[in-house]
PDB file of N, CA and C in Angstrom:
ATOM      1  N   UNK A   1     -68.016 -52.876 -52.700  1.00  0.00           N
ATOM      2  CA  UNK A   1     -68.000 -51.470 -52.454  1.00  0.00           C
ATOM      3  C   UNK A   1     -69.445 -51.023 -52.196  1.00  0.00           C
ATOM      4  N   UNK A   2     -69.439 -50.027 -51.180  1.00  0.00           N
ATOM      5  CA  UNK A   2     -71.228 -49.745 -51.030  1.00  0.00           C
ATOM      6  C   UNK A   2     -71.246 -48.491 -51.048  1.00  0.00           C
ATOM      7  N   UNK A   3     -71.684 -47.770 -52.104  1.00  0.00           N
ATOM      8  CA  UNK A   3     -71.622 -46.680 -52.186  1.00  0.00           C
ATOM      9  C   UNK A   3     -72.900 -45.321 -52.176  1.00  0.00           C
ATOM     10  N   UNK A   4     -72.610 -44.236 -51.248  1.00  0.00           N
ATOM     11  CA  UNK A   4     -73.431 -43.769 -50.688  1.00  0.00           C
ATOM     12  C   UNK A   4     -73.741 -44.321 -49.724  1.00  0.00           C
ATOM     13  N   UNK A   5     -72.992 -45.439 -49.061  1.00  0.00           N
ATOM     14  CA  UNK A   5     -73.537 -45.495 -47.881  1.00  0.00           C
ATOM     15  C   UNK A   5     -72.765 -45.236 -46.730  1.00  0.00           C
ATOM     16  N   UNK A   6     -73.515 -45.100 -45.447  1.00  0.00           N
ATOM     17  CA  UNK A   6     -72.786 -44.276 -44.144  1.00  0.00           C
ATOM     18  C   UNK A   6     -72.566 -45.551 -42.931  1.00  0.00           C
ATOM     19  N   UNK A   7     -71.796 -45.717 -42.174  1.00  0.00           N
ATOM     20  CA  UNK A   7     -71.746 -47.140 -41.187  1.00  0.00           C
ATOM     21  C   UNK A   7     -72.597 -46.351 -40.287  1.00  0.00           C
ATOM     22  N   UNK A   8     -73.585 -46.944 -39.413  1.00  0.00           N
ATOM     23  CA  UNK A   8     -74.537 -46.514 -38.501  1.00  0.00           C
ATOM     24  C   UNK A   8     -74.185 -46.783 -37.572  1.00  0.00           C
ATOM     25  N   UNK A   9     -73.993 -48.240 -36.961  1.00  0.00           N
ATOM     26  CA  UNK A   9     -73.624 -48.996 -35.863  1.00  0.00           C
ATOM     27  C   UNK A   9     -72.508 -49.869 -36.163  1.00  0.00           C
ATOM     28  N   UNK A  10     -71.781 -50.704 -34.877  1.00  0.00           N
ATOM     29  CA  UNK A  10     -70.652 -51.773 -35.393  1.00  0.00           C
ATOM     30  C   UNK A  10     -71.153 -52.190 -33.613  1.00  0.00           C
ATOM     31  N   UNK A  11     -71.164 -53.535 -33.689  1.00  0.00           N
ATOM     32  CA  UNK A  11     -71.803 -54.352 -32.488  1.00  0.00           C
ATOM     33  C   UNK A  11     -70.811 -55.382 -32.436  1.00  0.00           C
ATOM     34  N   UNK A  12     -71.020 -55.961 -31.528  1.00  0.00           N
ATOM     35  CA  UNK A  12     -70.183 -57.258 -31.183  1.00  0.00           C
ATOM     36  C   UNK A  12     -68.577 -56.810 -30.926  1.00  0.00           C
ATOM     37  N   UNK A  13     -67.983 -58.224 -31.102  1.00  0.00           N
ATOM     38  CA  UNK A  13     -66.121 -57.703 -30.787  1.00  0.00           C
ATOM     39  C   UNK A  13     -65.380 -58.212 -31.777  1.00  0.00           C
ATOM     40  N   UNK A  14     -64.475 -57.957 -31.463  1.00  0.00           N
ATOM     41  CA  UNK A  14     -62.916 -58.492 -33.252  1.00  0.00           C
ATOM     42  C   UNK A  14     -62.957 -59.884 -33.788  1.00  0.00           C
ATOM     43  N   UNK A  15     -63.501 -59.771 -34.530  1.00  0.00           N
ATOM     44  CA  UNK A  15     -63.516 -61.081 -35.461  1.00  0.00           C
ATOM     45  C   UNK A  15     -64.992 -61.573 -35.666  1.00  0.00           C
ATOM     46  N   UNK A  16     -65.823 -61.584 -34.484  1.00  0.00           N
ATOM     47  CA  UNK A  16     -67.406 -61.408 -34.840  1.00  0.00           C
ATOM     48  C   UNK A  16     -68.315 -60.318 -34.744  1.00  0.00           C
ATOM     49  N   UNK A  17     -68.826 -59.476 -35.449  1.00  0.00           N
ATOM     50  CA  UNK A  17     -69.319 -58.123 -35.646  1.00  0.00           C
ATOM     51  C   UNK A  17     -70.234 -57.975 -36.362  1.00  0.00           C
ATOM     52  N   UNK A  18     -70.903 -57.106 -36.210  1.00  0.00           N
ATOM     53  CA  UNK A  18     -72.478 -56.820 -37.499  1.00  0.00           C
ATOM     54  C   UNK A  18     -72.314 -55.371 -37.381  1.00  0.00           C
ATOM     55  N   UNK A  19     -72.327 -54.947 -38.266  1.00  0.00           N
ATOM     56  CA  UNK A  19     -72.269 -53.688 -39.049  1.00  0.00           C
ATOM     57  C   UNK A  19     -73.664 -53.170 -39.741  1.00  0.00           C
ATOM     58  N   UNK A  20     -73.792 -52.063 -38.964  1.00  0.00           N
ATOM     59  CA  UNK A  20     -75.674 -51.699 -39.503  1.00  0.00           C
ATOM     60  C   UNK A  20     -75.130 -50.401 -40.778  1.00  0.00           C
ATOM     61  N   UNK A  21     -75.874 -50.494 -41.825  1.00  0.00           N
ATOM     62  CA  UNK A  21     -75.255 -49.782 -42.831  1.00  0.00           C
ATOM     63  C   UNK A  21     -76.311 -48.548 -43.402  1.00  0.00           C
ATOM     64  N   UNK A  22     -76.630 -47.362 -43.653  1.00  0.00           N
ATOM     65  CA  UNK A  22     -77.717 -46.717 -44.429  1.00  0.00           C
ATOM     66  C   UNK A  22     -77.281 -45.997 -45.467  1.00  0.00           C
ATOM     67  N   UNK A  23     -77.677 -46.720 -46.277  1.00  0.00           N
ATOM     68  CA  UNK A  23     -77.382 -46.321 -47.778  1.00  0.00           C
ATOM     69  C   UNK A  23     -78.202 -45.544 -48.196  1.00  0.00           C
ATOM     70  N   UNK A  24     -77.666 -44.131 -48.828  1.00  0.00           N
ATOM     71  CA  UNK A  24     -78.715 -43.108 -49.407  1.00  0.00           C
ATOM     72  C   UNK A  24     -79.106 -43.468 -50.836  1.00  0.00           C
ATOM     73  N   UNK A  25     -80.180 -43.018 -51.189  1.00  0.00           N
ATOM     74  CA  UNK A  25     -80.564 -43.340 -52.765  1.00  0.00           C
ATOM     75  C   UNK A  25     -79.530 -41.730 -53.636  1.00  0.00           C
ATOM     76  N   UNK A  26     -79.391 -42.739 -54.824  1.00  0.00           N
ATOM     77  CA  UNK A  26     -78.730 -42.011 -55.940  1.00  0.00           C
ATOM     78  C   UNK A  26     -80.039 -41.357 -56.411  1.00  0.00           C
ATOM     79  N   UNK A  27     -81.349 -41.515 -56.977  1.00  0.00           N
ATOM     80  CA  UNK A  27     -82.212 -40.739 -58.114  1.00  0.00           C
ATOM     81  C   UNK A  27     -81.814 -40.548 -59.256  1.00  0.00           C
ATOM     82  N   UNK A  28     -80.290 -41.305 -59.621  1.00  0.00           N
ATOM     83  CA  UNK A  28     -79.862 -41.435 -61.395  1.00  0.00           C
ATOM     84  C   UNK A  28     -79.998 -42.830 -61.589  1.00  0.00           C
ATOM     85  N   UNK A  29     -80.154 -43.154 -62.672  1.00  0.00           N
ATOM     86  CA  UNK A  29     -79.663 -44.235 -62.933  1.00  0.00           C
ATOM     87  C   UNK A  29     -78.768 -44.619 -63.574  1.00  0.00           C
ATOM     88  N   UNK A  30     -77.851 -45.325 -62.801  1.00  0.00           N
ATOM     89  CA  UNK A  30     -76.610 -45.796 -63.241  1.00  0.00           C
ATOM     90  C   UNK A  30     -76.280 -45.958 -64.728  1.00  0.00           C
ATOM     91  N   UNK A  31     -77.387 -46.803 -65.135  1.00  0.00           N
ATOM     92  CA  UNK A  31     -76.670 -47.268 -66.538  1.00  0.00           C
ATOM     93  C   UNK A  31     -77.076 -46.595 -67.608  1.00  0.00           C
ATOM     94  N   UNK A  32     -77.671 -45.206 -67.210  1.00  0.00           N
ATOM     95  CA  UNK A  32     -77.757 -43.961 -68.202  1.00  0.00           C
ATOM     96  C   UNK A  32     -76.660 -42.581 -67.856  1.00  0.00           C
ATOM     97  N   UNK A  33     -76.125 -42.333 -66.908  1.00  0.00           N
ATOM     98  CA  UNK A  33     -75.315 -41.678 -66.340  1.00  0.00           C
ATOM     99  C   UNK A  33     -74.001 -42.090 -66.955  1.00  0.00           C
ATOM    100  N   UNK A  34     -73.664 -41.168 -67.906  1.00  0.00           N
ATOM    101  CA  UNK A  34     -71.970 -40.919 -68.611  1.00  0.00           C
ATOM    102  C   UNK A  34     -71.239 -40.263 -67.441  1.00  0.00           C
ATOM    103  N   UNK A  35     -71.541 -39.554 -66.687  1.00  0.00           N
ATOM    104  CA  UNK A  35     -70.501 -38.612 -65.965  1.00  0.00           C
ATOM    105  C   UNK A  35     -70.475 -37.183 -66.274  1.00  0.00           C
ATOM    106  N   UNK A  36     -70.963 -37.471 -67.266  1.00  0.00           N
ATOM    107  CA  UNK A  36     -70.577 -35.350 -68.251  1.00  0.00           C
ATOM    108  C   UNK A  36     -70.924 -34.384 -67.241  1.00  0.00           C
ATOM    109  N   UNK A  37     -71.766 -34.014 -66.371  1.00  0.00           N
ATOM    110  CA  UNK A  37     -71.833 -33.217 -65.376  1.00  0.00           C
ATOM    111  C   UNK A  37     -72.514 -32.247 -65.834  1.00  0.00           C
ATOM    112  N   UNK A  38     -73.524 -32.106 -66.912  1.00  0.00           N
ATOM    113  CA  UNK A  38     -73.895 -31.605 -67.560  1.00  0.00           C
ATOM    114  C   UNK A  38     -75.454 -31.348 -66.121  1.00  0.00           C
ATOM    115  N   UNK A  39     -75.674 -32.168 -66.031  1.00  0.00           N
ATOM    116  CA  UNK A  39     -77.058 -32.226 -64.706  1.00  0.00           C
ATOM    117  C   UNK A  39     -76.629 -30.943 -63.556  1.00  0.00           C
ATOM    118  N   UNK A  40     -75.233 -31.015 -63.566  1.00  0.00           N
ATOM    119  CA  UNK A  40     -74.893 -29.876 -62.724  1.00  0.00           C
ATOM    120  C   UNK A  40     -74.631 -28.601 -62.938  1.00  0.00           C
ATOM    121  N   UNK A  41     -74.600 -28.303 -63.866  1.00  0.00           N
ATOM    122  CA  UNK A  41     -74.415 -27.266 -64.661  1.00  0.00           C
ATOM    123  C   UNK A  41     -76.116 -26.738 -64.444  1.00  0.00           C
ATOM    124  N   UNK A  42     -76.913 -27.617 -65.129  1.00  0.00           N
ATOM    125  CA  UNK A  42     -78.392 -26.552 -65.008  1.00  0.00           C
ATOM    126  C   UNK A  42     -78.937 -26.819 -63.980  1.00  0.00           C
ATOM    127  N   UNK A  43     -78.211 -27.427 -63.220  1.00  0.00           N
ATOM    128  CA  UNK A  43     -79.272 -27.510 -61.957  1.00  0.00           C
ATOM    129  C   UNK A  43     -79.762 -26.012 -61.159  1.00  0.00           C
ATOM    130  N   UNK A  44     -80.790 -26.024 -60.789  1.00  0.00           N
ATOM    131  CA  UNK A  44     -81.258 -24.802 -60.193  1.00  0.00           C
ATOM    132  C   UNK A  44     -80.746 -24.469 -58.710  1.00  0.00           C
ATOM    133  N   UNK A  45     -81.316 -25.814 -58.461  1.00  0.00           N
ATOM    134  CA  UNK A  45     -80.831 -25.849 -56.420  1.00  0.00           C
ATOM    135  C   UNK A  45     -79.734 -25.806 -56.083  1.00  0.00           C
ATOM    136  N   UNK A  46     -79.296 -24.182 -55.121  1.00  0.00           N
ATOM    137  CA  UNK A  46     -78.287 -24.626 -54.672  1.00  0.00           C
ATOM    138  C   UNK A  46     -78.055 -25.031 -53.287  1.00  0.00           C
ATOM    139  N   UNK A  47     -76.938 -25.862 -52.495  1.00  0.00           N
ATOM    140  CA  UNK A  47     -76.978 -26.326 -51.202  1.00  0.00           C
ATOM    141  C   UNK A  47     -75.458 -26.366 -51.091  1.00  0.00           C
ATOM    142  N   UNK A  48     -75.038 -26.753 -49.601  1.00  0.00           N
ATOM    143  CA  UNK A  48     -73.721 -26.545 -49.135  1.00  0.00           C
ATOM    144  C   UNK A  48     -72.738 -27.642 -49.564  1.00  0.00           C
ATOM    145  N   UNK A  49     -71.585 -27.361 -50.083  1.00  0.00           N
ATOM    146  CA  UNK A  49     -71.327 -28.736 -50.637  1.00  0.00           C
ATOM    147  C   UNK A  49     -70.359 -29.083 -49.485  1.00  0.00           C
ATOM    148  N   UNK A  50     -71.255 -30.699 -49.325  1.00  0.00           N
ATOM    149  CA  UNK A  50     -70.208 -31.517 -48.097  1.00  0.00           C
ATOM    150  C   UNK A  50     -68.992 -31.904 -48.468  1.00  0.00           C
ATOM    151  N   UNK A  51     -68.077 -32.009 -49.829  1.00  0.00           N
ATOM    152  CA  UNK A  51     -67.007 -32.450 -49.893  1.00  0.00           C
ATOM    153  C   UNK A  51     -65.943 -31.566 -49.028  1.00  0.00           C
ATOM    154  N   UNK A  52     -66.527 -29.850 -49.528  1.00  0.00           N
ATOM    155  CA  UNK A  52     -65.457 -28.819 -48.566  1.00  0.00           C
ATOM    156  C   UNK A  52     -66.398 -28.508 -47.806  1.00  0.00           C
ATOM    157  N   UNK A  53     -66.436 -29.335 -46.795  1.00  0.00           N
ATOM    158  CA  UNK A  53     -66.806 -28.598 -45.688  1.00  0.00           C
ATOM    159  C   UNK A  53     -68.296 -27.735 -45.305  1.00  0.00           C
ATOM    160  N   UNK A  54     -69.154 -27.598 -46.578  1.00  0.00           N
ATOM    161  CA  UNK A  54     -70.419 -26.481 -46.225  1.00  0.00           C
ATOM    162  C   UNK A  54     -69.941 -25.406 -46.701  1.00  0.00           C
ATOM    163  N   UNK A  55     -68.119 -24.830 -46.934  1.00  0.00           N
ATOM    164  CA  UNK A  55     -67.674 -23.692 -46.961  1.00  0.00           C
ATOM    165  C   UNK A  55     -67.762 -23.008 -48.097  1.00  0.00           C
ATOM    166  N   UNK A  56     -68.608 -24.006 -49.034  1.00  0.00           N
ATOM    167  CA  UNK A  56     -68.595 -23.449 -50.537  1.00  0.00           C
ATOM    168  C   UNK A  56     -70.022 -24.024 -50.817  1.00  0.00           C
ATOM    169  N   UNK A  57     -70.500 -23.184 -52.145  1.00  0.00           N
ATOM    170  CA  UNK A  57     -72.301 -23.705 -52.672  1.00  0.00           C
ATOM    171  C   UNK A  57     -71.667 -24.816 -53.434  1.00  0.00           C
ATOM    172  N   UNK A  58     -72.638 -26.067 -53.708  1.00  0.00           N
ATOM    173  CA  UNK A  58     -72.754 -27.061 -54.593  1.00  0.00           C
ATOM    174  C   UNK A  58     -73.927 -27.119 -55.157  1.00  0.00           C
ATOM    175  N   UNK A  59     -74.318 -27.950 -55.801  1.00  0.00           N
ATOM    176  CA  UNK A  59     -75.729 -27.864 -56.830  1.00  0.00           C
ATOM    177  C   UNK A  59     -76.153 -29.311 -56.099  1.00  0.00           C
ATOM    178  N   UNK A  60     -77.965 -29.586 -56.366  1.00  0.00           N
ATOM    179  CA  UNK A  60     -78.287 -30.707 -55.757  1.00  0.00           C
ATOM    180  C   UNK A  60     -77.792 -32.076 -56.670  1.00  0.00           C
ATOM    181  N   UNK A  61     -77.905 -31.773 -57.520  1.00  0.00           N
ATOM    182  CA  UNK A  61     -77.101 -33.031 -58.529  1.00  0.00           C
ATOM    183  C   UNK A  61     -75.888 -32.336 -58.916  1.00  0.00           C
ATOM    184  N   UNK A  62     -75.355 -33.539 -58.088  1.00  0.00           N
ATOM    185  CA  UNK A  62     -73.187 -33.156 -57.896  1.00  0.00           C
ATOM    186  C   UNK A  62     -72.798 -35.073 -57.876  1.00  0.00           C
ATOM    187  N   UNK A  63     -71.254 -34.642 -57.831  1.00  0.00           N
ATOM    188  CA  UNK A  63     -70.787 -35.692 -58.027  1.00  0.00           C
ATOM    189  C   UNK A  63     -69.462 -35.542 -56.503  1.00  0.00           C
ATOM    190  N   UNK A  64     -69.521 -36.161 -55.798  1.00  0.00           N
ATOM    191  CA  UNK A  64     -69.140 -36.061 -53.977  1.00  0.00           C
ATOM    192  C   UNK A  64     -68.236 -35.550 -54.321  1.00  0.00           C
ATOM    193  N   UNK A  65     -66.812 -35.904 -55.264  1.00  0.00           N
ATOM    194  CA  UNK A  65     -65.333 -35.657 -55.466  1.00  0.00           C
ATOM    195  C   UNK A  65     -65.166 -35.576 -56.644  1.00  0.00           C
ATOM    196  N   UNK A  66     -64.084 -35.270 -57.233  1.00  0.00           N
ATOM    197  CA  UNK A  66     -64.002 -35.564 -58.980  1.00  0.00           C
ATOM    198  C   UNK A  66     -63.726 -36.910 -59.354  1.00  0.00           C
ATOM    199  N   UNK A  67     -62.642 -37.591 -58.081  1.00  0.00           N
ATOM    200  CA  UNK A  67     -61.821 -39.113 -58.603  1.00  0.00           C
ATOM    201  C   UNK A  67     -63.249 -40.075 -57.868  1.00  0.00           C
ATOM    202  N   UNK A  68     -64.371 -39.956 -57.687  1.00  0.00           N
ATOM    203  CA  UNK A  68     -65.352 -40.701 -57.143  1.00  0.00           C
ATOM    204  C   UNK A  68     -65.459 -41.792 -58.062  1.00  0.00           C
ATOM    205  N   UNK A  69     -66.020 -43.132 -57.500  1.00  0.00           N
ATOM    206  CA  UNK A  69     -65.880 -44.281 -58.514  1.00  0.00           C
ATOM    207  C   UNK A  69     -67.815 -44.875 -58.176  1.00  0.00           C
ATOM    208  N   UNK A  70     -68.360 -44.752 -58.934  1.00  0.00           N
ATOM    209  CA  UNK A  70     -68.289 -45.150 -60.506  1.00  0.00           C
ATOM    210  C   UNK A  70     -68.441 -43.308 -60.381  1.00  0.00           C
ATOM    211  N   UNK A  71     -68.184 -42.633 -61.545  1.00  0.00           N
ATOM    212  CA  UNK A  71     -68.391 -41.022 -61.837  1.00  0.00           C
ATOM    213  C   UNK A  71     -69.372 -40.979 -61.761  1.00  0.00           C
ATOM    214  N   UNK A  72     -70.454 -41.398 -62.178  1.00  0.00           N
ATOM    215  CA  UNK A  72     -71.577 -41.217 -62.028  1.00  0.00           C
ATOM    216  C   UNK A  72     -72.432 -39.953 -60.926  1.00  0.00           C
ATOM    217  N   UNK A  73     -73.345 -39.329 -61.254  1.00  0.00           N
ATOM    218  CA  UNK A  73     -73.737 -37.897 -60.867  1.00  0.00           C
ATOM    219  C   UNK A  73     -74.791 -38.763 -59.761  1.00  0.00           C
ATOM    220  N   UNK A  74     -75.279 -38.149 -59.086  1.00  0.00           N
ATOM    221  CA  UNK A  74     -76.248 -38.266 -57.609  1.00  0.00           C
ATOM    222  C   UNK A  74     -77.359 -36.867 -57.542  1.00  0.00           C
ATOM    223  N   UNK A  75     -78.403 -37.169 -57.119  1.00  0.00           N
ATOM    224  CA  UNK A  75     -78.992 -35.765 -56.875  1.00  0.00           C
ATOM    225  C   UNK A  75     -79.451 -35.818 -54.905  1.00  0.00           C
ATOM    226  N   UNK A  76     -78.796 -34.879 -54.926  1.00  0.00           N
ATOM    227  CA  UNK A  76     -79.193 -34.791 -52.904  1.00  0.00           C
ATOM    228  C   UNK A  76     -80.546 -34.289 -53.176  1.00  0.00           C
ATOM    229  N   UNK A  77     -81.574 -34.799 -51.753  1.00  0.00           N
ATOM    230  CA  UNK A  77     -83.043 -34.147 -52.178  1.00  0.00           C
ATOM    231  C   UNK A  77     -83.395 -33.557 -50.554  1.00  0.00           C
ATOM    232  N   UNK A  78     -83.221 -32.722 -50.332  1.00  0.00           N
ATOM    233  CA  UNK A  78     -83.177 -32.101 -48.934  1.00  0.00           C
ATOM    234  C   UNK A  78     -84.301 -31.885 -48.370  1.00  0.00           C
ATOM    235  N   UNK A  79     -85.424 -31.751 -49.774  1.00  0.00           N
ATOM    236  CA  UNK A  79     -86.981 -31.508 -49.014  1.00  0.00           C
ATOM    237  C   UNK A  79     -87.890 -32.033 -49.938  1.00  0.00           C
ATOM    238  N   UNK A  80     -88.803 -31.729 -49.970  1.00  0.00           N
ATOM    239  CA  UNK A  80     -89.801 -31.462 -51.537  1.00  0.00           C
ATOM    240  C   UNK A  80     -89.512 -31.028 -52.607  1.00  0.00           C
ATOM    241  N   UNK A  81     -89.901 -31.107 -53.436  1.00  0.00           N
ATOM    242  CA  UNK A  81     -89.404 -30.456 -54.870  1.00  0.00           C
ATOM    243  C   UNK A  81     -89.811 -28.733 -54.897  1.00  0.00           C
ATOM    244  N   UNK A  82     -88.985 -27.784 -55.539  1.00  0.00           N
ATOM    245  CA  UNK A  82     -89.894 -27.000 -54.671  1.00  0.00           C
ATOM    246  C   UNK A  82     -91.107 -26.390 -55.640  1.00  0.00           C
ATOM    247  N   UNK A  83     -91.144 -26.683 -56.882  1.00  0.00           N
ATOM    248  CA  UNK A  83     -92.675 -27.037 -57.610  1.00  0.00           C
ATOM    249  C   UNK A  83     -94.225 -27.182 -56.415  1.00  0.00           C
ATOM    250  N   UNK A  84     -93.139 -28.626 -56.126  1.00  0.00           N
ATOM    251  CA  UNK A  84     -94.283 -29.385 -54.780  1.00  0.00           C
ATOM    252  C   UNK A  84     -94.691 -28.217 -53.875  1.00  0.00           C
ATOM    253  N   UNK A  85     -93.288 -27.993 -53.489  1.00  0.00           N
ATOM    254  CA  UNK A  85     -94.017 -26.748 -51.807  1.00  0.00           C
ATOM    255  C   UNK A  85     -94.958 -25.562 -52.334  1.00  0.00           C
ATOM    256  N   UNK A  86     -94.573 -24.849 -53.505  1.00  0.00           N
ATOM    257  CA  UNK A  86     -94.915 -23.697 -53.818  1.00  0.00           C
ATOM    258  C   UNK A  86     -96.197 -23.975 -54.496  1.00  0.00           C
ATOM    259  N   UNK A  87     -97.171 -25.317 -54.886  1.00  0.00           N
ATOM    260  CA  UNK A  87     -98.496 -25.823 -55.532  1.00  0.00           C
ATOM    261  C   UNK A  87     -99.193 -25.335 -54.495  1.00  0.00           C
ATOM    262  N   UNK A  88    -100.386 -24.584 -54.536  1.00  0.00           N
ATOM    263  CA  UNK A  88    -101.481 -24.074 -53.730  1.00  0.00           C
ATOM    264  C   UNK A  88    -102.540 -25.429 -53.232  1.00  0.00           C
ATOM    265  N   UNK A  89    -102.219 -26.563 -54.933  1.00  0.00           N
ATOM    266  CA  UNK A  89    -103.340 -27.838 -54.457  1.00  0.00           C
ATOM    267  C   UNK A  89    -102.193 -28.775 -53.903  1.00  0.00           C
ATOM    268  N   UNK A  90    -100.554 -29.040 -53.934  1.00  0.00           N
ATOM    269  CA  UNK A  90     -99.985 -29.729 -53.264  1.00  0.00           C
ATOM    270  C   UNK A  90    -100.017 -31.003 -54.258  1.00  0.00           C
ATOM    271  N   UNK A  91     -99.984 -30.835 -55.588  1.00  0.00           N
ATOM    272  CA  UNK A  91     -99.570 -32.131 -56.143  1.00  0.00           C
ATOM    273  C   UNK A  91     -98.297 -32.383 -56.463  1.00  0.00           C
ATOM    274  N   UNK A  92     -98.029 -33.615 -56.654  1.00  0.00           N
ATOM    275  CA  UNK A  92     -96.754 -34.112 -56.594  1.00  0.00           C
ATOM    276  C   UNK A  92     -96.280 -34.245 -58.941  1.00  0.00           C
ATOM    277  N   UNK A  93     -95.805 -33.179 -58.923  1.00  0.00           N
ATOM    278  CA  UNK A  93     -95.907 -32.986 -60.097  1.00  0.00           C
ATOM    279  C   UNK A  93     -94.929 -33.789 -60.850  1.00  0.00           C
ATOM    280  N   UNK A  94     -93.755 -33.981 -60.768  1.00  0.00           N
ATOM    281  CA  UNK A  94     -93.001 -35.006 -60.743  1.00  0.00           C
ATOM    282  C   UNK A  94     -93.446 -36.602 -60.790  1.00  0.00           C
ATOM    283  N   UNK A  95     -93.916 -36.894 -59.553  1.00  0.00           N
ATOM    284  CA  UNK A  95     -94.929 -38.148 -59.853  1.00  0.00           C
ATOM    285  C   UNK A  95     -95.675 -38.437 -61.222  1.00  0.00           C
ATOM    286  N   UNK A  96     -96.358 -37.733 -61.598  1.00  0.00           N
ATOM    287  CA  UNK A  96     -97.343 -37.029 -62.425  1.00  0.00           C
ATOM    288  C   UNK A  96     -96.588 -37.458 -63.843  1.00  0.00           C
ATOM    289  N   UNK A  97     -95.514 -36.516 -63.891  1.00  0.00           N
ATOM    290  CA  UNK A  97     -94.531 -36.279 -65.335  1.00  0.00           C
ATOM    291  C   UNK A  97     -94.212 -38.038 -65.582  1.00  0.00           C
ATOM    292  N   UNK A  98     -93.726 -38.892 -64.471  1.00  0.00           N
ATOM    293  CA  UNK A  98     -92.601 -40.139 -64.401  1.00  0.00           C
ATOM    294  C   UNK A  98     -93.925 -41.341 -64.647  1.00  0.00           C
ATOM    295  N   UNK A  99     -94.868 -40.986 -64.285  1.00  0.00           N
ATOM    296  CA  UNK A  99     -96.317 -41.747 -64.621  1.00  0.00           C
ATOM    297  C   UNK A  99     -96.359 -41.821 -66.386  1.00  0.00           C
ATOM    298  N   UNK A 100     -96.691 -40.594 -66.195  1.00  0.00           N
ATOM    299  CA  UNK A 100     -97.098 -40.012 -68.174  1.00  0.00           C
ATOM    300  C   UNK A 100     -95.793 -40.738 -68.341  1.00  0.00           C
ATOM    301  N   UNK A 101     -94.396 -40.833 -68.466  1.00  0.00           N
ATOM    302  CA  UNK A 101     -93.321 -40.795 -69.115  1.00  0.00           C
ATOM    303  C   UNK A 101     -93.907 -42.599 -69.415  1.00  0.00           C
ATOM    304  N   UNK A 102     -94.053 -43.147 -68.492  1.00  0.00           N
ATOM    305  CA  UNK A 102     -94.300 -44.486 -68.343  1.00  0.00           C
ATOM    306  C   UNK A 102     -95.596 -45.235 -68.940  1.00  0.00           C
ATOM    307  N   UNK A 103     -96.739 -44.481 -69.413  1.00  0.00           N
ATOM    308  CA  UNK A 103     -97.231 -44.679 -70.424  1.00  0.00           C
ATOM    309  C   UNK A 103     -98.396 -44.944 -69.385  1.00  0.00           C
ATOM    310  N   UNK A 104     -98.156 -44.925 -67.581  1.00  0.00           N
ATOM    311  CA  UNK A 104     -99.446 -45.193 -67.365  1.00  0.00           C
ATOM    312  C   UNK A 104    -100.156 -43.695 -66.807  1.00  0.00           C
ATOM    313  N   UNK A 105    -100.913 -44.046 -67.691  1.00  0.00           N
ATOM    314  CA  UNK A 105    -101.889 -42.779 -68.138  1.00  0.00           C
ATOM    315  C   UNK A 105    -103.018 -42.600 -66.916  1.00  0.00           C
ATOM    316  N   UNK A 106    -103.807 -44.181 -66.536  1.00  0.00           N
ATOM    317  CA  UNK A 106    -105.035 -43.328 -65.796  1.00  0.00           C
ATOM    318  C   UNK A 106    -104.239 -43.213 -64.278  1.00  0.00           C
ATOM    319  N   UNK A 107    -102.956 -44.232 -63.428  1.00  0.00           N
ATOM    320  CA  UNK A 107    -102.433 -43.619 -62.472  1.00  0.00           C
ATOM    321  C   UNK A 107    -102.126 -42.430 -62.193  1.00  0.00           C
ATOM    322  N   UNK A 108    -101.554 -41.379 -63.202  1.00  0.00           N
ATOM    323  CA  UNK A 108    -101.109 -40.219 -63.519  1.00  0.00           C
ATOM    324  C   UNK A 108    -102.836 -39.200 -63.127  1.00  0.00           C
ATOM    325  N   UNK A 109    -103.357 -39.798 -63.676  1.00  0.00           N
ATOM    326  CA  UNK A 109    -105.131 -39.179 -63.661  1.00  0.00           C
ATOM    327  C   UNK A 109    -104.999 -38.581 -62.461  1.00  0.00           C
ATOM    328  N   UNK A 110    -105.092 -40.094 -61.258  1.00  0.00           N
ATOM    329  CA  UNK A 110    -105.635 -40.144 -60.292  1.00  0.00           C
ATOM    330  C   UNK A 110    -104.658 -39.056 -59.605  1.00  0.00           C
ATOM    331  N   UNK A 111    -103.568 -39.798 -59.538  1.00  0.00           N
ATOM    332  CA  UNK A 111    -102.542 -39.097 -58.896  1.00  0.00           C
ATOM    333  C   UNK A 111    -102.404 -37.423 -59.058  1.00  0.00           C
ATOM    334  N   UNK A 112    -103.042 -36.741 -59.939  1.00  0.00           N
ATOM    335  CA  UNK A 112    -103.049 -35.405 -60.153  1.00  0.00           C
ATOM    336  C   UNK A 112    -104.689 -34.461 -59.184  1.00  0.00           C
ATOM    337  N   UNK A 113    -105.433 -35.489 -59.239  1.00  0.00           N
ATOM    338  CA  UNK A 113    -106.853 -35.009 -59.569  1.00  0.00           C
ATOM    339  C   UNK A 113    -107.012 -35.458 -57.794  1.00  0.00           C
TER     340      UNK A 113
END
């Protein structure tokens, strides 16, 4: 199963074929993701949700359908963070936070400064 991903191309003829595939990134990780939907609930961003159509708002961390397999939540990232756009110096603050979280301290330095 390949999931999140879209068929791009299909080449060749019936029975020999290559299939070009682009798989979007999730930004959860799987094997911390229960399903609770709780990420969607506070999410701030809202965007068009592709399951109906655009015809209704969805949040950027959604889950495509309800019966989706594995349940697991996804976050769509449509642009910059908007932290990022709205920084006057343009740091990547996020970067920054996932550095510190990770204990490396002087990358985080650089990466801010």
């Amino acid at each position: 199963m390949h999931l999140l991903t879209e068929v791009q191309e299909i080449t060749g003829e019936p029975g020999n074929f290559t299939v070009t595939l682009e798989k979007q990134p999730r930004y959860v990780d799987l094997s911390k993701c229960t399903g609770c939907g709780d990420c969607a609930k506070v999410c701030p961003v809202v965007i068009k949700d592709e399951f109906n159509m655009g015809l209704a708002d969805g949040r950027a961390a959604y889950r495509l359908y309800p019966q989706a397999i594995p349940s697991a939540f996804a976050i769509k990232k449509v642009s910059r963070a908007p932290c990022t756009r709205t920084c006057p110096a343009e740091i990547n603050v996020q970067g920054y936070v996932q550095l510190i979280k990770m204990g490396k301290y002087e990358e985080a330095l650089k990466l801010i400064m």
